[in-house]
Protein backbone atom coordinates (compact mmCIF):
# COMPACT_ATOMS: atom_id res chain seq x y z
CA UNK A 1 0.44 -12.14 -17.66
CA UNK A 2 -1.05 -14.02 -14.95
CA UNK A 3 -3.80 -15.60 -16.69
CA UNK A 4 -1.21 -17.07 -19.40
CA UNK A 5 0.88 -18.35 -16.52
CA UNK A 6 -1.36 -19.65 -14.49
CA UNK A 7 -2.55 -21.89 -18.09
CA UNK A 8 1.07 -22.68 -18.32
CA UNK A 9 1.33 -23.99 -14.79
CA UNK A 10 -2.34 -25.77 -15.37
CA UNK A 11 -0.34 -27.58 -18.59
CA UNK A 12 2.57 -28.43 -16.97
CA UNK A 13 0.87 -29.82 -13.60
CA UNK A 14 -1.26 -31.64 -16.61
CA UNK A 15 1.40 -33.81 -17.56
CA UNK A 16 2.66 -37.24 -15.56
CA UNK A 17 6.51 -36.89 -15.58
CA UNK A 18 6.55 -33.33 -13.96
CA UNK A 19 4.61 -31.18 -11.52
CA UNK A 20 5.40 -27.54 -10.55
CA UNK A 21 6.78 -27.28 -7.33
CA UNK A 22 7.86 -24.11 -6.95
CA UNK A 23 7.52 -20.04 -8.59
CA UNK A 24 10.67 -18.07 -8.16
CA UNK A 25 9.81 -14.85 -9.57
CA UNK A 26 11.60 -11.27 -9.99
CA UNK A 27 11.03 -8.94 -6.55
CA UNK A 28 8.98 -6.46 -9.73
CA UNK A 29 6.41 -9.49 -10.65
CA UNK A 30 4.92 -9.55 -7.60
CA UNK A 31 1.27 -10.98 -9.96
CA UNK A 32 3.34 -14.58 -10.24
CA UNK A 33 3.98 -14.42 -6.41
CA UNK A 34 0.12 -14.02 -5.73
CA UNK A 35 -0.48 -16.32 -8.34
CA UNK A 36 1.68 -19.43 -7.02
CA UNK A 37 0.10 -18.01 -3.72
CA UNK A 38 -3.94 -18.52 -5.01
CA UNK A 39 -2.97 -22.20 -6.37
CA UNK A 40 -1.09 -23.60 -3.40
CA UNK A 41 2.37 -23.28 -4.59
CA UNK A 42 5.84 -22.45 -2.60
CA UNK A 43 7.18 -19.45 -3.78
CA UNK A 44 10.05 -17.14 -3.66
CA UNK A 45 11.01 -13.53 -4.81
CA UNK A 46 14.79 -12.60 -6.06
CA UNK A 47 16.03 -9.11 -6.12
CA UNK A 48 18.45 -8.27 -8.64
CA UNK A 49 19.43 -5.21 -7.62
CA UNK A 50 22.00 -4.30 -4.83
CA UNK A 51 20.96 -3.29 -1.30
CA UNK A 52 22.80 0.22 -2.05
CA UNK A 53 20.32 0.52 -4.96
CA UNK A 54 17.25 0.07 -3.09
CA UNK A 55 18.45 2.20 -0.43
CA UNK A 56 19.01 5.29 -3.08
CA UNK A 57 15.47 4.74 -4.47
CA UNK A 58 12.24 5.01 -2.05
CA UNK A 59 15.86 8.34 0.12
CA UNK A 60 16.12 10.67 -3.00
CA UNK A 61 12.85 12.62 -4.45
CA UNK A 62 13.19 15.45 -7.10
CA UNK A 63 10.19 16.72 -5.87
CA UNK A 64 9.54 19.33 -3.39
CA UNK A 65 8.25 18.28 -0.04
CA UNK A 66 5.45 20.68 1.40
CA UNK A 67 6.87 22.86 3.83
CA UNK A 68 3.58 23.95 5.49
CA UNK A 69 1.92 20.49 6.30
CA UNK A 70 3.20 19.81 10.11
CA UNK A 71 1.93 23.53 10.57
CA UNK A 72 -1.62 22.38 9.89
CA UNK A 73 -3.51 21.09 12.55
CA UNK A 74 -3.79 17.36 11.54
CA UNK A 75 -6.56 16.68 14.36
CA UNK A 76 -8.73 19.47 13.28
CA UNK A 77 -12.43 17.74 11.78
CA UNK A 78 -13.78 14.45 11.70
CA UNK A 79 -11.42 11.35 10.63
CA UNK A 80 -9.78 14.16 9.09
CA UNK A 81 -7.37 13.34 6.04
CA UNK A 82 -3.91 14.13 4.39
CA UNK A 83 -3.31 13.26 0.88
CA UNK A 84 -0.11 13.38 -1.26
CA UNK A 85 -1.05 13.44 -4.65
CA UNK A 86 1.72 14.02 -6.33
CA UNK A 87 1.80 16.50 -9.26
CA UNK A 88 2.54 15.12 -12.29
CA UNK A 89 0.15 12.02 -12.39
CA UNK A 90 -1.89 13.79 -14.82
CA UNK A 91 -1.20 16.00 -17.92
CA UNK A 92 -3.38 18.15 -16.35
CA UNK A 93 -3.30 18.67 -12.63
CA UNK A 94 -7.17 19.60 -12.74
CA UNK A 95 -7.70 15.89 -13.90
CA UNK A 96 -6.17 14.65 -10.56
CA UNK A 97 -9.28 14.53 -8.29
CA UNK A 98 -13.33 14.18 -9.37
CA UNK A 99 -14.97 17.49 -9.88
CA UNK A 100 -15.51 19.49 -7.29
CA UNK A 101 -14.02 17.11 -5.01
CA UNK A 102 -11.27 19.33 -3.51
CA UNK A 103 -13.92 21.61 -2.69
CA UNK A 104 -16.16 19.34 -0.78
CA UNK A 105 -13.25 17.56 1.51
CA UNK A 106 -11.35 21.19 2.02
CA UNK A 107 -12.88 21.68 5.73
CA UNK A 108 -11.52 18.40 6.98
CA UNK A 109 -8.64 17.12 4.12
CA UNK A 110 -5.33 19.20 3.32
CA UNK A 111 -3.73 18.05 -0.03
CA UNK A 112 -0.10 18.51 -0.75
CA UNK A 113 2.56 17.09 -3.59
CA UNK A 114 4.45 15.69 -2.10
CA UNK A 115 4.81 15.10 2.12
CA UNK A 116 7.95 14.98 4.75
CA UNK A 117 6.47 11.41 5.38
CA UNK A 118 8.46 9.98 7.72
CA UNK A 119 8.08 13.31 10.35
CA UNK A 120 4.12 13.29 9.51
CA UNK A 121 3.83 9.39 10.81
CA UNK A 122 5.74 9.99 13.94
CA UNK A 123 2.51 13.34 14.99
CA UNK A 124 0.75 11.57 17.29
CA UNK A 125 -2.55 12.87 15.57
CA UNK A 126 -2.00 10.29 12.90
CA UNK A 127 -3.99 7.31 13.64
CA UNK A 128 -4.04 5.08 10.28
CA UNK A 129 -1.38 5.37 7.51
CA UNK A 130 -3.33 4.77 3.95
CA UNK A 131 0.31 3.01 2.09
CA UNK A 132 0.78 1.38 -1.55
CA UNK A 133 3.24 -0.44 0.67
CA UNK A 134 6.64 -0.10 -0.43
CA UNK A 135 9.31 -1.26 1.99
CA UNK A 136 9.83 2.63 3.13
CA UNK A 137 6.79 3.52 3.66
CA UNK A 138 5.97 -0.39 5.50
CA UNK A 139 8.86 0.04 8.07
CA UNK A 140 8.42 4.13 8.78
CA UNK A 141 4.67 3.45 9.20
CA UNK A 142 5.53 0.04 11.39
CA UNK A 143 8.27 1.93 13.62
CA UNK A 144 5.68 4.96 14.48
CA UNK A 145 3.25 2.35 15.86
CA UNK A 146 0.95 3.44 12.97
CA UNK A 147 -2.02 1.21 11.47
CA UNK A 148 -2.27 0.12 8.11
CA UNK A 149 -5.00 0.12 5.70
CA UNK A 150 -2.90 -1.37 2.24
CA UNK A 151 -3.74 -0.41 -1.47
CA UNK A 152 -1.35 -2.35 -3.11
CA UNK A 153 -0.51 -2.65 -7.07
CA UNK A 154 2.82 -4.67 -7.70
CA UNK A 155 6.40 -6.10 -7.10
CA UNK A 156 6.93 -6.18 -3.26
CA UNK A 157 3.80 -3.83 -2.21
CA UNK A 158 2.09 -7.43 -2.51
CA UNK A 159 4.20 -9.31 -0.10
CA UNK A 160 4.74 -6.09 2.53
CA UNK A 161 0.85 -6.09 2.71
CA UNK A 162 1.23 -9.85 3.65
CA UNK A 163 3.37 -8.84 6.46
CA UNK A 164 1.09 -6.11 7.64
CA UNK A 165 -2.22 -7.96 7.39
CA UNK A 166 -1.48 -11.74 8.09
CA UNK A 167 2.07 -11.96 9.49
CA UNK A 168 2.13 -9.13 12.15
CA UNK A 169 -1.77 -8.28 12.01
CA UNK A 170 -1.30 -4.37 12.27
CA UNK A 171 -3.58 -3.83 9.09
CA UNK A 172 -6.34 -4.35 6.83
CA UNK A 173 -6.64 -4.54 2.74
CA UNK A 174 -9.39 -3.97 0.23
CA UNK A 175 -11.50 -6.28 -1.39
CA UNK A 176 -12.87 -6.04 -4.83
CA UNK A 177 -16.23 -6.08 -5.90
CA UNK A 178 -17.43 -8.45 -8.97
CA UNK A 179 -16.04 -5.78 -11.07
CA UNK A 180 -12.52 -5.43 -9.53
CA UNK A 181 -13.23 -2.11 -7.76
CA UNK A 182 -12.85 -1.26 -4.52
CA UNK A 183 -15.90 0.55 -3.55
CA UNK A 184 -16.79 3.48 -1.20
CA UNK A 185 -18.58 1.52 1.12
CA UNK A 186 -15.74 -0.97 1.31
CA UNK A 187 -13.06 1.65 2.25
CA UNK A 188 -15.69 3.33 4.49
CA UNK A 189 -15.66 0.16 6.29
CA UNK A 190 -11.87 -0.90 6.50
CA UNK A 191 -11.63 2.99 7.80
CA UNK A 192 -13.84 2.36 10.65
CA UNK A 193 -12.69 -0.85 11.68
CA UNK A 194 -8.85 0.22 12.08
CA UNK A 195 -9.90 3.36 13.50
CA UNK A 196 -12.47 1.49 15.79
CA UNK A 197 -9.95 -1.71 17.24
CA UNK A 198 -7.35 -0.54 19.57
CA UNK A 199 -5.74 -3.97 18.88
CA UNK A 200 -4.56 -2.87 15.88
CA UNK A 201 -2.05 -0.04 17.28
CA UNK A 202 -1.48 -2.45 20.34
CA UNK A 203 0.02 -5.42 18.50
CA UNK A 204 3.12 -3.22 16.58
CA UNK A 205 4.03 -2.86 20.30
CA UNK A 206 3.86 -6.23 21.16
C-alpha cells in the first residue's frame, strides 16, 4: 500500500491545478501516516471507534496471566530478561523461539504467555520496557517512570513511538539494515544505551 500511495500522491502533486496538502488516514493505517510524514506532508489520524471500545480492547484478555512471574527474582543475572510470548503465535508452540534458544537464555530470561503487565512495570527491578507500543502498554510503561526501547508494526504503535522517542524523549527505536532487519548488533546497542543514560528515566519525571 504505501508504495502505490505514495505514486498517487507523486501524480497528483504532478499536476498544476492541485497539490496535496494534507493525509487524513484511519487510526489502523498508521503506513499512510509515516508516509505523509517521510514526504513533508501535514497529517492526521481519525478513530472510528468509540472511546468505550478502545477502553474494552488492550482491559479484557482470554488468556491466562502467569501467576508465578512477580515470584521470580527479576534482578537475578546480567540485563536479565522477561518475555511474553504469547501461546498461540505459532501452530506449533516449539516453532516460537530459534532452536535451542530457550535453553541458552534460561539462566538469566524467564518466559511466560502471557504477563500481569501493568504490576511487572511498577517492580522497581525493571529498568527498560521492550513495547510494540499500543496506547496501554505506552501510558502503563510512561506512568512507572519506565524507558522505552519501541518495536513498532502499525496503526497507532507508529505515532505512540513518536511520542516516546521525539516528543517526550524517554526512548529509543530500531533501525533497519539495507535489508529491512533489525539486527543483533543494533538491538545490542539501543539496549546499552537506555540502560547506560540515566537521562532517559530522568526526563518521564520531568
Amino acid at each position: 500500500m504505501p508504495r502505490k500511495l505514495e505514486k498517487l500522491i507523486d501524480a497528483i502533486n504532478g499536476r498544476e491545478d492541485k497539490k496535496m496538502s494534507c493525509v487524513i488516514a484511519d487510526g489502523n493505517m498508521g503506513q499512510a501516516i509515516e508516509l505523509a510524514a517521510k514526504m513533508k506532508i501535514r497529517r492526521a489520524i481519525v478513530s472510528p471507534v468509540s472511546a468505550a471500545s478502545v477502553a474494552l480492547a488492550s482491559s479484557i484478555s482470554l488468556l491466562m496471566e502467569s501467576s508465578t512471574v512477580m515470584h521470580w527474582h527479576l534482578n537475578n543475572g546480567n540485563q536479565s530478561t522477561l518475555w511474553a510470548v504469547r501461546p498461540d503465535l505459532t501452530n506449533d508452540k516449539n516453532d516460537a523461539y530459534p532452536e535451542g534458544f530457550e535453553e541458552r537464555v534460561a539462566t538469566r530470561s524467564r518466559m511466560v504467555g502471557w504477563a500481569p503487565q501493568q504490576k511487572v512495570l511498577s517492580h522497581p527491578s525493571i529498568a527498560c520496557f521492550l513495547s510494540h507500543c499500543r496506547w496501554n502498554s505506552t501510558t502503563e510503561g510512561v506512568s512507572n517512570g519506565i524507558p522505552f526501547l519501541c518495536w513498532t508494526y502499525f496503526a497507532d504503535q507508529v505515532l505512540n513511538e513518536n511520542y516516546i522517542c521525539e516528543t517526550w524523549k524517554v526512548g529509543l527505536n530500531f533501525n533497519k539494515n539495507e535489508s529491512g532487519i533489525i539486527t543483533i548488533e543494533e538491538i545490542k546497542n539501543k539496549v546499552e544505551q537506555v540502560l547506560g543514560d540515566e537521562n532517559f528515566k530522568a526526563e518521564l519525571w520531568n
